[in-house]
N, C-alpha and C. Protein backbone atom coordinates (compact mmCIF):
# COMPACT_ATOMS: atom_id res chain seq x y z
N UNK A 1 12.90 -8.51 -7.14
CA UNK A 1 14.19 -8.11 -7.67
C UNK A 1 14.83 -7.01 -6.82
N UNK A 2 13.74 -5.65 -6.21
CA UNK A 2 14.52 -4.74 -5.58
C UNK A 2 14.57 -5.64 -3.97
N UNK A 3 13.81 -6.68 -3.51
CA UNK A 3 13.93 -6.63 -2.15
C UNK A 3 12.99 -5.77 -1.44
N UNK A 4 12.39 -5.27 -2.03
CA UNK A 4 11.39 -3.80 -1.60
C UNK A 4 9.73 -4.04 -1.67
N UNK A 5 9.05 -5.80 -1.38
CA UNK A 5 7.77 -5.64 -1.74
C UNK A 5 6.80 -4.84 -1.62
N UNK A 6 5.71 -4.57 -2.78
CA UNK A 6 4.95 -3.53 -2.84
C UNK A 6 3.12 -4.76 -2.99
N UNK A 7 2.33 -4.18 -3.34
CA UNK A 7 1.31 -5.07 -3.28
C UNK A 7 0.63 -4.31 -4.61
N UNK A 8 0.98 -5.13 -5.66
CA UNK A 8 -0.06 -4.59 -7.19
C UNK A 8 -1.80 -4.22 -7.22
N UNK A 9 -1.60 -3.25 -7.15
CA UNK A 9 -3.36 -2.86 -6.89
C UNK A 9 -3.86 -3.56 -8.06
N UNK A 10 -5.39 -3.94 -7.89
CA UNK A 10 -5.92 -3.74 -9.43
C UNK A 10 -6.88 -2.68 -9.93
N UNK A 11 -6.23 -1.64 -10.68
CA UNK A 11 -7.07 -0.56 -10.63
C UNK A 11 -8.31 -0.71 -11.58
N UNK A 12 -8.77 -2.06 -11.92
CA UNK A 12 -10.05 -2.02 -12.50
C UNK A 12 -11.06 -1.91 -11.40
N UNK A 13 -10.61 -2.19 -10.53
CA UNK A 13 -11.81 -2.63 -9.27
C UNK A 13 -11.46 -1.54 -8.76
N UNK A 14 -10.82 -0.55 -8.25
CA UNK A 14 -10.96 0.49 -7.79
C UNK A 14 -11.75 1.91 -7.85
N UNK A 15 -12.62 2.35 -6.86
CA UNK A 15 -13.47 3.42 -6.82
C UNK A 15 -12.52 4.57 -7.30
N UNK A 16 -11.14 4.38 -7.16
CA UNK A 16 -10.54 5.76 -7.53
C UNK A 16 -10.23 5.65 -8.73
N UNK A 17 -9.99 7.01 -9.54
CA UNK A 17 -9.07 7.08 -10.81
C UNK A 17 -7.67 7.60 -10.53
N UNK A 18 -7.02 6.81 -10.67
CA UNK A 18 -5.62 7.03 -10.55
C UNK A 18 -4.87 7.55 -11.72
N UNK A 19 -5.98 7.75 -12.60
CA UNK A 19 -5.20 8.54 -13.53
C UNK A 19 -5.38 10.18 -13.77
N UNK A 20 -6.00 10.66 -12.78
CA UNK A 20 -5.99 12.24 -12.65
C UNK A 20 -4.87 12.17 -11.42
N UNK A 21 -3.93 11.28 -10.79
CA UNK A 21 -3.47 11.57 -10.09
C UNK A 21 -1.85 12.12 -10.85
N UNK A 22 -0.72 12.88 -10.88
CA UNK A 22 0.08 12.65 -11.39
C UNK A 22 1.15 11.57 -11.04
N UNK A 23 1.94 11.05 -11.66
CA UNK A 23 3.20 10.17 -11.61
C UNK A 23 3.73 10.30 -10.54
N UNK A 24 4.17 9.87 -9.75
CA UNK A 24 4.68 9.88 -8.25
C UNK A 24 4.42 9.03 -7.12
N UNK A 25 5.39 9.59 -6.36
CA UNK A 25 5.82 8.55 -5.07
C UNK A 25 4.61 9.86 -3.81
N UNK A 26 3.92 8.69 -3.32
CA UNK A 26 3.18 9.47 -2.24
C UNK A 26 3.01 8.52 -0.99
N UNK A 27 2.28 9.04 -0.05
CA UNK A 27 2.69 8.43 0.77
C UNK A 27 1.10 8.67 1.75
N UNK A 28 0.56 7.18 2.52
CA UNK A 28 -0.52 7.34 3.25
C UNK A 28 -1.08 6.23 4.25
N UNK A 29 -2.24 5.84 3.92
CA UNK A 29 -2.43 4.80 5.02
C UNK A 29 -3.17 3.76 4.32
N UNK A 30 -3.03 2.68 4.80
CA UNK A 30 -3.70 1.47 4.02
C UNK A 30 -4.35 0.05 4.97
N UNK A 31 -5.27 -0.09 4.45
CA UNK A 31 -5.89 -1.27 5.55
C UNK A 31 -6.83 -2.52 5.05
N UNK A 32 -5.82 -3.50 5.51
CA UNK A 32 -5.69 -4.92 4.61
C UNK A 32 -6.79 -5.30 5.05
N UNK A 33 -7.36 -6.01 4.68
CA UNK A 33 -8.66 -6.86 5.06
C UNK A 33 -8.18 -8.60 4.25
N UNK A 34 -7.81 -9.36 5.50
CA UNK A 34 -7.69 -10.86 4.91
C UNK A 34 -8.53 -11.56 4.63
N UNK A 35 -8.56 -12.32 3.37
CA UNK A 35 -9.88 -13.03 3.04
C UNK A 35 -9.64 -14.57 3.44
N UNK A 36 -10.39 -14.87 4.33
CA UNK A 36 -10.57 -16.58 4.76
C UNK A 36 -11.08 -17.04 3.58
N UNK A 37 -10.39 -18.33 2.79
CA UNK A 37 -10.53 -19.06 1.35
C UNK A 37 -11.65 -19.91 1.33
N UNK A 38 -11.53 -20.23 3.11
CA UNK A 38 -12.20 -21.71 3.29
C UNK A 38 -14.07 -21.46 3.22
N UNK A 39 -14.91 -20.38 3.80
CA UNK A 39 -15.46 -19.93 3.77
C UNK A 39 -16.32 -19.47 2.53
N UNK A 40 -17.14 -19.58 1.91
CA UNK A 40 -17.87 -18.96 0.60
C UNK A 40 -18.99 -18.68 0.80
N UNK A 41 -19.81 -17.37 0.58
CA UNK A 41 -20.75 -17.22 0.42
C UNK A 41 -21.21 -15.84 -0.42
N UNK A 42 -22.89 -15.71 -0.62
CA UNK A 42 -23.10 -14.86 -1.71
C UNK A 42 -23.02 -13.90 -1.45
N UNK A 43 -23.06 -13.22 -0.36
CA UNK A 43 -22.83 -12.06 0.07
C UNK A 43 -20.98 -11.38 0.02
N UNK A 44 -20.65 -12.40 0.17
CA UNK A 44 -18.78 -12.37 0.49
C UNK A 44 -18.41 -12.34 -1.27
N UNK A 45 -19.12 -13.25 -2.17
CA UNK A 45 -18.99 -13.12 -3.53
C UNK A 45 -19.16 -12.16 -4.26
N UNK A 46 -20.48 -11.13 -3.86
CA UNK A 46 -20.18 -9.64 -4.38
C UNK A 46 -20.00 -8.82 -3.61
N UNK A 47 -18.95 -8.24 -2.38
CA UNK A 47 -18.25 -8.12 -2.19
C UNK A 47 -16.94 -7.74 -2.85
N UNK A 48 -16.43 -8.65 -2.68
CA UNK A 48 -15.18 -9.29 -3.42
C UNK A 48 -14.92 -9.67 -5.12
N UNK A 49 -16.35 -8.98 -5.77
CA UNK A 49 -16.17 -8.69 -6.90
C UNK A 49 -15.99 -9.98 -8.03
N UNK A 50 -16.66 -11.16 -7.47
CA UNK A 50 -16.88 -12.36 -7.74
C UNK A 50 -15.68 -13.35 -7.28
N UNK A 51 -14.72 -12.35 -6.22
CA UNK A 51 -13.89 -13.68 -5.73
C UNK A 51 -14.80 -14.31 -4.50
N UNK A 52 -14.67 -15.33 -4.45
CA UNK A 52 -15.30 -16.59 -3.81
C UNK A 52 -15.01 -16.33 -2.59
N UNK A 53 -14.72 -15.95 -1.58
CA UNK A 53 -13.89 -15.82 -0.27
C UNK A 53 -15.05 -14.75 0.46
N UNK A 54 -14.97 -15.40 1.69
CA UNK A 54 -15.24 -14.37 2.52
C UNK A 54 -14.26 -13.87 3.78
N UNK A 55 -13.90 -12.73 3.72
CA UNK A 55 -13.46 -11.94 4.65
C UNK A 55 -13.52 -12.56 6.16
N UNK A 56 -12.37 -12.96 6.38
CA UNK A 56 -12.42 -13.19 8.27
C UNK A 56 -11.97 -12.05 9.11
N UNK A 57 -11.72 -11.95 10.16
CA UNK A 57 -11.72 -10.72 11.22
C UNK A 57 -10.31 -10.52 11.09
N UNK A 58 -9.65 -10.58 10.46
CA UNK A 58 -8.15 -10.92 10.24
C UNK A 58 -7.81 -9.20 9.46
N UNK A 59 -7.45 -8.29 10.05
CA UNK A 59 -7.15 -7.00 9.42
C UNK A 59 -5.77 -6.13 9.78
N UNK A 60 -5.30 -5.43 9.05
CA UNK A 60 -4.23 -4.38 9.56
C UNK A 60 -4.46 -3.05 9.26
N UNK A 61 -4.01 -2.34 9.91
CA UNK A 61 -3.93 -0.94 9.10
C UNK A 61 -2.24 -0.78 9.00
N UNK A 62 -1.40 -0.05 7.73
CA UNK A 62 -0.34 -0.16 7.74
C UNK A 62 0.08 1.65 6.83
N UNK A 63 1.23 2.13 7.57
CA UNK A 63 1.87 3.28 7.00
C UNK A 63 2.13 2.71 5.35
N UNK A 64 2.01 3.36 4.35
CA UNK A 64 2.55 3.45 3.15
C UNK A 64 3.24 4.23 2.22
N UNK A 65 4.13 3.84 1.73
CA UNK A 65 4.59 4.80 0.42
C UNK A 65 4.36 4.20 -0.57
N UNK A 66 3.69 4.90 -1.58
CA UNK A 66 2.61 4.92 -2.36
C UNK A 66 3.63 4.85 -3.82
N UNK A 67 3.74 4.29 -4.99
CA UNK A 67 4.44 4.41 -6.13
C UNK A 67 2.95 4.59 -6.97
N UNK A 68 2.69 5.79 -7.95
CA UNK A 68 1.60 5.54 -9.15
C UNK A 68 2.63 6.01 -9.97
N UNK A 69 2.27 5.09 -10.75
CA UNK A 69 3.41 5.73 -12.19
C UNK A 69 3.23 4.55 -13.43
N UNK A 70 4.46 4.64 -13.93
CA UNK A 70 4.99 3.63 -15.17
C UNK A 70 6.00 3.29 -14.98
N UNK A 71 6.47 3.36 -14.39
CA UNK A 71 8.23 2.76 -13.36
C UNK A 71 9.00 2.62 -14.19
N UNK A 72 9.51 4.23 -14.56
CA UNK A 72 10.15 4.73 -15.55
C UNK A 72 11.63 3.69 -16.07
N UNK A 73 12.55 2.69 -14.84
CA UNK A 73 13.27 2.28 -14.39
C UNK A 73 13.40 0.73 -15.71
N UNK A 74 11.95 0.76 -15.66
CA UNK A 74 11.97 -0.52 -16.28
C UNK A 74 10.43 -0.40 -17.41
N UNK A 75 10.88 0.93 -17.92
CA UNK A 75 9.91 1.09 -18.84
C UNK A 75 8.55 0.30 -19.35
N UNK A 76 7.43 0.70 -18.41
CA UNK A 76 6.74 0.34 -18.10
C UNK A 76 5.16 0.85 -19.12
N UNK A 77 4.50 0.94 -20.11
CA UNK A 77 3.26 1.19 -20.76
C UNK A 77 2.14 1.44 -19.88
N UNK A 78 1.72 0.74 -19.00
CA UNK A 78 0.71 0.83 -18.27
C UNK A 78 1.01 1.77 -16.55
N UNK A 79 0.24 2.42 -16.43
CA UNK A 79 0.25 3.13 -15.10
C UNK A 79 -0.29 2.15 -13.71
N UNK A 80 0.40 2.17 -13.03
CA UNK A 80 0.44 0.82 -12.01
C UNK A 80 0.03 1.73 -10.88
N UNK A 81 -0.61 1.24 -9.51
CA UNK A 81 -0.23 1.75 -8.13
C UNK A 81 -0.02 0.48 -7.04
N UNK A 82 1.16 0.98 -6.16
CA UNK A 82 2.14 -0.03 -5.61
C UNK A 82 2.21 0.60 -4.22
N UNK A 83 1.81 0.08 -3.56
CA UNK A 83 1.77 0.75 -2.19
C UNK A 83 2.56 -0.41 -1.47
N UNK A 84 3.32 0.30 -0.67
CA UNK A 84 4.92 -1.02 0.07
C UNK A 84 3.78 -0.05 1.56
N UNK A 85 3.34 -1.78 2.27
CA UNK A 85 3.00 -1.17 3.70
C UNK A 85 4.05 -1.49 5.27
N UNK A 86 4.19 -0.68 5.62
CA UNK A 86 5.27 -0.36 6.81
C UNK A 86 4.75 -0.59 8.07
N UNK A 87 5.45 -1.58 8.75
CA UNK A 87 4.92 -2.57 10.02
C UNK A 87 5.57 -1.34 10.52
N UNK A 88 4.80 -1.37 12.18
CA UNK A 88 5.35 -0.49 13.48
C UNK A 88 6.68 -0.75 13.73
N UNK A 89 7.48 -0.44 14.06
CA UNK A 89 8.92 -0.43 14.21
C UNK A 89 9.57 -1.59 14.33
N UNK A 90 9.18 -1.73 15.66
CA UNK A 90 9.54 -3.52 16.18
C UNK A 90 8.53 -4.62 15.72
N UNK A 91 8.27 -4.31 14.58
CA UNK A 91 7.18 -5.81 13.93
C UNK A 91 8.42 -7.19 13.80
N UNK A 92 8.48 -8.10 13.61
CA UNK A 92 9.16 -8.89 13.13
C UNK A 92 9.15 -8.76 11.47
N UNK A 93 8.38 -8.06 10.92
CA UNK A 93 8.28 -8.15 10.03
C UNK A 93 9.49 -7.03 8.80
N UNK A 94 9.75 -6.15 9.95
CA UNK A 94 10.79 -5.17 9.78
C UNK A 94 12.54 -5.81 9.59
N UNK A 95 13.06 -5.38 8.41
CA UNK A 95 13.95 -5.65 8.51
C UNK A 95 15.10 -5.01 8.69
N UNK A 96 16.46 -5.05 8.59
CA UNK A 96 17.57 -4.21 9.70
C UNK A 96 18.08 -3.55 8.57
N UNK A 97 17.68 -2.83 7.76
CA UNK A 97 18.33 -2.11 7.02
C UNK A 97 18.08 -0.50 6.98
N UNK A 98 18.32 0.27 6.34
CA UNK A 98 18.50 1.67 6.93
C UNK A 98 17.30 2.19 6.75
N UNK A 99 16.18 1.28 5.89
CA UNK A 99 14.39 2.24 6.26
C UNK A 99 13.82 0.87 6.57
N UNK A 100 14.73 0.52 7.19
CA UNK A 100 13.67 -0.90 8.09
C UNK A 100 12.39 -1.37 7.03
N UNK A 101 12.41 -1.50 5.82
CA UNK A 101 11.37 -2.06 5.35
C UNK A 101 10.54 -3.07 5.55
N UNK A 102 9.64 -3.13 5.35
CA UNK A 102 8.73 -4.47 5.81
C UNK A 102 8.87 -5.31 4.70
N UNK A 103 8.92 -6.61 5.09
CA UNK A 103 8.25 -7.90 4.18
C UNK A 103 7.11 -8.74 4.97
N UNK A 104 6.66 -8.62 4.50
CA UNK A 104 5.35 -9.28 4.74
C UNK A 104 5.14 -10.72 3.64
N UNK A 105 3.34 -11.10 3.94
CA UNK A 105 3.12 -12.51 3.23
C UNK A 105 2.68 -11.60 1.79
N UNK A 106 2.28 -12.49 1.00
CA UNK A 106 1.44 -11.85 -0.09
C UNK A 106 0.04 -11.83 -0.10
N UNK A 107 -0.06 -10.91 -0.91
CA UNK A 107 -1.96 -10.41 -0.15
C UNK A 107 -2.80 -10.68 -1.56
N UNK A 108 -2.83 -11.99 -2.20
CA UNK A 108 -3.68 -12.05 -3.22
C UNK A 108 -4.87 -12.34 -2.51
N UNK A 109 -6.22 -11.77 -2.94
CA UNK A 109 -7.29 -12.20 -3.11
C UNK A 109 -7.59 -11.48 -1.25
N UNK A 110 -6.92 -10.74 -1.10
CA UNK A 110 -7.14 -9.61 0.31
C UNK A 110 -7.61 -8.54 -0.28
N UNK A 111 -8.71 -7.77 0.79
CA UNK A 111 -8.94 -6.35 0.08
C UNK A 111 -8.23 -5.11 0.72
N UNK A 112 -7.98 -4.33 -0.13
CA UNK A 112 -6.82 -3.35 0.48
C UNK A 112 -7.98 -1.71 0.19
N UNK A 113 -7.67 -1.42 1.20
CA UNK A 113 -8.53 -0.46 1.38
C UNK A 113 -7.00 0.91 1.17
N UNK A 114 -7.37 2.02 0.51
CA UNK A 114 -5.83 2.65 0.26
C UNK A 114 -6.22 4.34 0.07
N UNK A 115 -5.67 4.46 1.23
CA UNK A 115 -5.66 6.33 1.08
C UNK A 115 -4.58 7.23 0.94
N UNK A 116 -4.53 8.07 0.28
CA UNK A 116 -3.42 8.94 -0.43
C UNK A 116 -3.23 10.44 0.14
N UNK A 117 -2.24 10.30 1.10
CA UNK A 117 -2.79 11.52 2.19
C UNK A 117 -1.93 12.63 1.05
N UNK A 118 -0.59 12.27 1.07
CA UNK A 118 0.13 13.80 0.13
C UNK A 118 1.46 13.02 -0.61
N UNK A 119 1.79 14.08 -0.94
CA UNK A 119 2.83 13.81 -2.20
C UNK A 119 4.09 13.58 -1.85
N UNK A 120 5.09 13.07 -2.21
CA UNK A 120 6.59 12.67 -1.96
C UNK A 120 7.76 13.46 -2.61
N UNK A 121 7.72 13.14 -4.44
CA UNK A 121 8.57 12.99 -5.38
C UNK A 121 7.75 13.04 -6.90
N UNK A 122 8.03 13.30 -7.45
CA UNK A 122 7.54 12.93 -8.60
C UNK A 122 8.51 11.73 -9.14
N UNK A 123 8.05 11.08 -10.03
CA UNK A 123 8.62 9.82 -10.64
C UNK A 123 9.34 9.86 -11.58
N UNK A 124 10.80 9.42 -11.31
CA UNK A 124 11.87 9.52 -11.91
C UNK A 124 12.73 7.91 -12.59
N UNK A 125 13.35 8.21 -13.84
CA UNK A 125 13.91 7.05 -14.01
C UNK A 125 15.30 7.12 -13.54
N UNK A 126 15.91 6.02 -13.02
CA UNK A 126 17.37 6.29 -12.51
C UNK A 126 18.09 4.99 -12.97
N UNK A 127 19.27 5.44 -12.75
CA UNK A 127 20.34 4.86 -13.81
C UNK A 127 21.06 3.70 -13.02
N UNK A 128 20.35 2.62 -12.92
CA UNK A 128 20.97 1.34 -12.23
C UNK A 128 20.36 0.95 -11.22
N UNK A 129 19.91 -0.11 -10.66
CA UNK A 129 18.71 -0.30 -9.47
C UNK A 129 19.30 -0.11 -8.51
N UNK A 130 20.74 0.36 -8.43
CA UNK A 130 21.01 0.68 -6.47
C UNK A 130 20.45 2.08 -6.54
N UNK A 131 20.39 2.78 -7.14
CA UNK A 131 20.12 4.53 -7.39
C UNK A 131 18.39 4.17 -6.93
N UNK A 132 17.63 3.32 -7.48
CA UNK A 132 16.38 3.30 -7.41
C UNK A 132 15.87 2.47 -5.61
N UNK A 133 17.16 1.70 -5.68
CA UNK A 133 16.71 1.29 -4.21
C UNK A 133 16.67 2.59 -3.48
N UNK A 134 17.92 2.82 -3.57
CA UNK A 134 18.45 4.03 -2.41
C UNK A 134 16.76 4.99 -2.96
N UNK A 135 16.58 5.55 -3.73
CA UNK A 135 15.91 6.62 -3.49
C UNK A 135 14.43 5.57 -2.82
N UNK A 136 13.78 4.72 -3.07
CA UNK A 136 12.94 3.93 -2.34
C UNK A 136 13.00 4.23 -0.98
N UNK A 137 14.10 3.46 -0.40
CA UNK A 137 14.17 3.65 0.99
C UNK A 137 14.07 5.09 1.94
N UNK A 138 14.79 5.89 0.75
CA UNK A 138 14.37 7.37 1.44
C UNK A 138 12.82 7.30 1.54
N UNK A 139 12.49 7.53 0.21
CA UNK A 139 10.60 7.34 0.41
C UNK A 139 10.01 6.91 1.66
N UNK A 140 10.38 5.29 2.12
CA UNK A 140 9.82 4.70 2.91
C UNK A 140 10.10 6.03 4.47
N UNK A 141 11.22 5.92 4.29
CA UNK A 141 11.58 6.66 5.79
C UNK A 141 10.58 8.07 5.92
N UNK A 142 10.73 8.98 4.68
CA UNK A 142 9.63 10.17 4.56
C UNK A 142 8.20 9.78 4.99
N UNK A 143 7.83 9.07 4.13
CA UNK A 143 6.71 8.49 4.77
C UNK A 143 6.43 7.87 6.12
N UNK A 144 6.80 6.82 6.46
CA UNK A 144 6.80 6.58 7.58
C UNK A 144 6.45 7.53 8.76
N UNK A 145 7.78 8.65 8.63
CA UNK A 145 7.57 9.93 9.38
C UNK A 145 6.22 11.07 9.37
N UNK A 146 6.02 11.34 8.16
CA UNK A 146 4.77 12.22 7.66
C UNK A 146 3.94 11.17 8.33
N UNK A 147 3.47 10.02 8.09
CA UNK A 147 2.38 9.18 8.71
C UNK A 147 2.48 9.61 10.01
N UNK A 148 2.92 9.70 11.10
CA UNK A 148 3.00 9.60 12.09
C UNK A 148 3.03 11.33 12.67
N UNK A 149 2.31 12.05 11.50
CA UNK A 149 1.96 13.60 12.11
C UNK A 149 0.70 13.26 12.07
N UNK A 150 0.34 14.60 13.18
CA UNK A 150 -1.03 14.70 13.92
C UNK A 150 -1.56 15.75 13.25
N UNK A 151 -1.48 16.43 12.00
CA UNK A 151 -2.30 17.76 12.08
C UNK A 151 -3.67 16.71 11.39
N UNK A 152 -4.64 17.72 11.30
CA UNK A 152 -5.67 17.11 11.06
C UNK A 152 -5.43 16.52 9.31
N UNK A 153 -5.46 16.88 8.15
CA UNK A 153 -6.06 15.60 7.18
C UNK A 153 -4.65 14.46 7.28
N UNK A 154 -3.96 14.10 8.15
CA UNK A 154 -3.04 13.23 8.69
C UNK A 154 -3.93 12.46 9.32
N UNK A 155 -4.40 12.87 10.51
CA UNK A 155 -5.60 12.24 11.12
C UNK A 155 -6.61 11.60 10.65
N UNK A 156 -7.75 12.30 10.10
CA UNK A 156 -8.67 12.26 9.71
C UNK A 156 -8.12 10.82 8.12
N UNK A 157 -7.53 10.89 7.56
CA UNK A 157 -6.76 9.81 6.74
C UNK A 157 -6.52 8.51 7.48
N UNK A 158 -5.94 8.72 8.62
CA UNK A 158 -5.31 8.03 9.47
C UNK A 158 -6.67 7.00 10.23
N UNK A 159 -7.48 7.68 10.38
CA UNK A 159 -8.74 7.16 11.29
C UNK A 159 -9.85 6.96 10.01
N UNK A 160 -9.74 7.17 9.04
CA UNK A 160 -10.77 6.39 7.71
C UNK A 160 -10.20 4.97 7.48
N UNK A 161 -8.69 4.98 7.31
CA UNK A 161 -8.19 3.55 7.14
C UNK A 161 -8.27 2.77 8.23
N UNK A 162 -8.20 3.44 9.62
CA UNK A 162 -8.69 2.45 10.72
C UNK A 162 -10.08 2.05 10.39
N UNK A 163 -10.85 2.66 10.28
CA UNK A 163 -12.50 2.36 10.06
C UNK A 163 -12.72 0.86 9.59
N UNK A 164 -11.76 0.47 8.68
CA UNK A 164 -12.41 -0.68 7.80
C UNK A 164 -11.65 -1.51 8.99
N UNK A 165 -10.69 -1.47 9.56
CA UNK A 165 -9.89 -2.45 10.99
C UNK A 165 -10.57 -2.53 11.51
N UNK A 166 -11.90 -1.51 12.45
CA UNK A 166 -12.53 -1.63 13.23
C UNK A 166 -13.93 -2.34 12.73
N UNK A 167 -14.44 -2.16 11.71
CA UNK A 167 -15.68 -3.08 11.38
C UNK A 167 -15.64 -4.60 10.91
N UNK A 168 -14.06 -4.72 10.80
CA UNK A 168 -13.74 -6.16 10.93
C UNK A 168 -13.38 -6.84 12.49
N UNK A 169 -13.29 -5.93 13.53
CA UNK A 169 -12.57 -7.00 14.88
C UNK A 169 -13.88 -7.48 15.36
């Protein structure tokens, strides 16, 4: 609906609690791991938390801005986390609008590896979805930028989400 894909975590399977985190837009690094369908085995089955798939060498690492909240916008009960990941500039995957957002494929049944370097915004409801795009796209652009500092827990963030890229090539 916004044009803005994000990738629905499932926070049952997640090592983190996202609920000591507060409501907000943050921003960090994330690294896809594609699962080959064709492939099955028992090792790849727990893994993957009884999905059937095993993992092929097929990986990214990608800039993110991070949404945890209840997406005040569209009054939401449950606390969600939505991480929109951001191709390198000139990806094809980038599109020509003013925070170049990415679209990408959809990543069901991929494992997303997801780190939360720092904070953005806190989470706000706004009054009509161009108000909510527009403030999105700022996000993306903040982020984007913060990703691409060098002080160290930038780094050190930056080179954990590579880790899982590199034990897949």
């Amino acid at each position: 609906e916004l044009g803005i894909p994000t990738a629905n975590l499932c926070r049952s399977s997640s090592s983190v609690d996202f609920d000591v985190l507060p409501t907000g837009i943050y921003w960090g690094f994330a690294s896809v791991l594609k699962n080959d369908k064709d492939e099955i085995t028992e090792e790849s089955e727990h893994k993957s938390n009884g999905n059937k798939h095993n993992q092929d060498k097929s990986s990214s690492v990608y800039k993110t801005a991070v949404s945890i909240g209840y997406n005040p916008t569209y009054g939401n009960t449950e606390k969600t986390v939505e991480p929109h990941f951001i191709s390198p500039p000139n990806h094809p995957s980038r599109t020509a609008s003013l925070c170049s957002e990415t679209l990408l494929r959809d990543f069901y049944d991929d494992t997303i590896h997801l780190t939360v370097v720092g904070y953005l915004r806190p989470e706000l409801p706004f009054e009509g979805l161009d108000k909510l795009i527009k403030a999105i796209k700022q996000d993306i652009v903040k982020a984007e930028l913060l990703c691409d500092g060098d002080d160290e827990n930038t780094n050190r963030e930056r080179i954990w989400a590579e880790s899982f890229s590199s034990k897949n090539q």
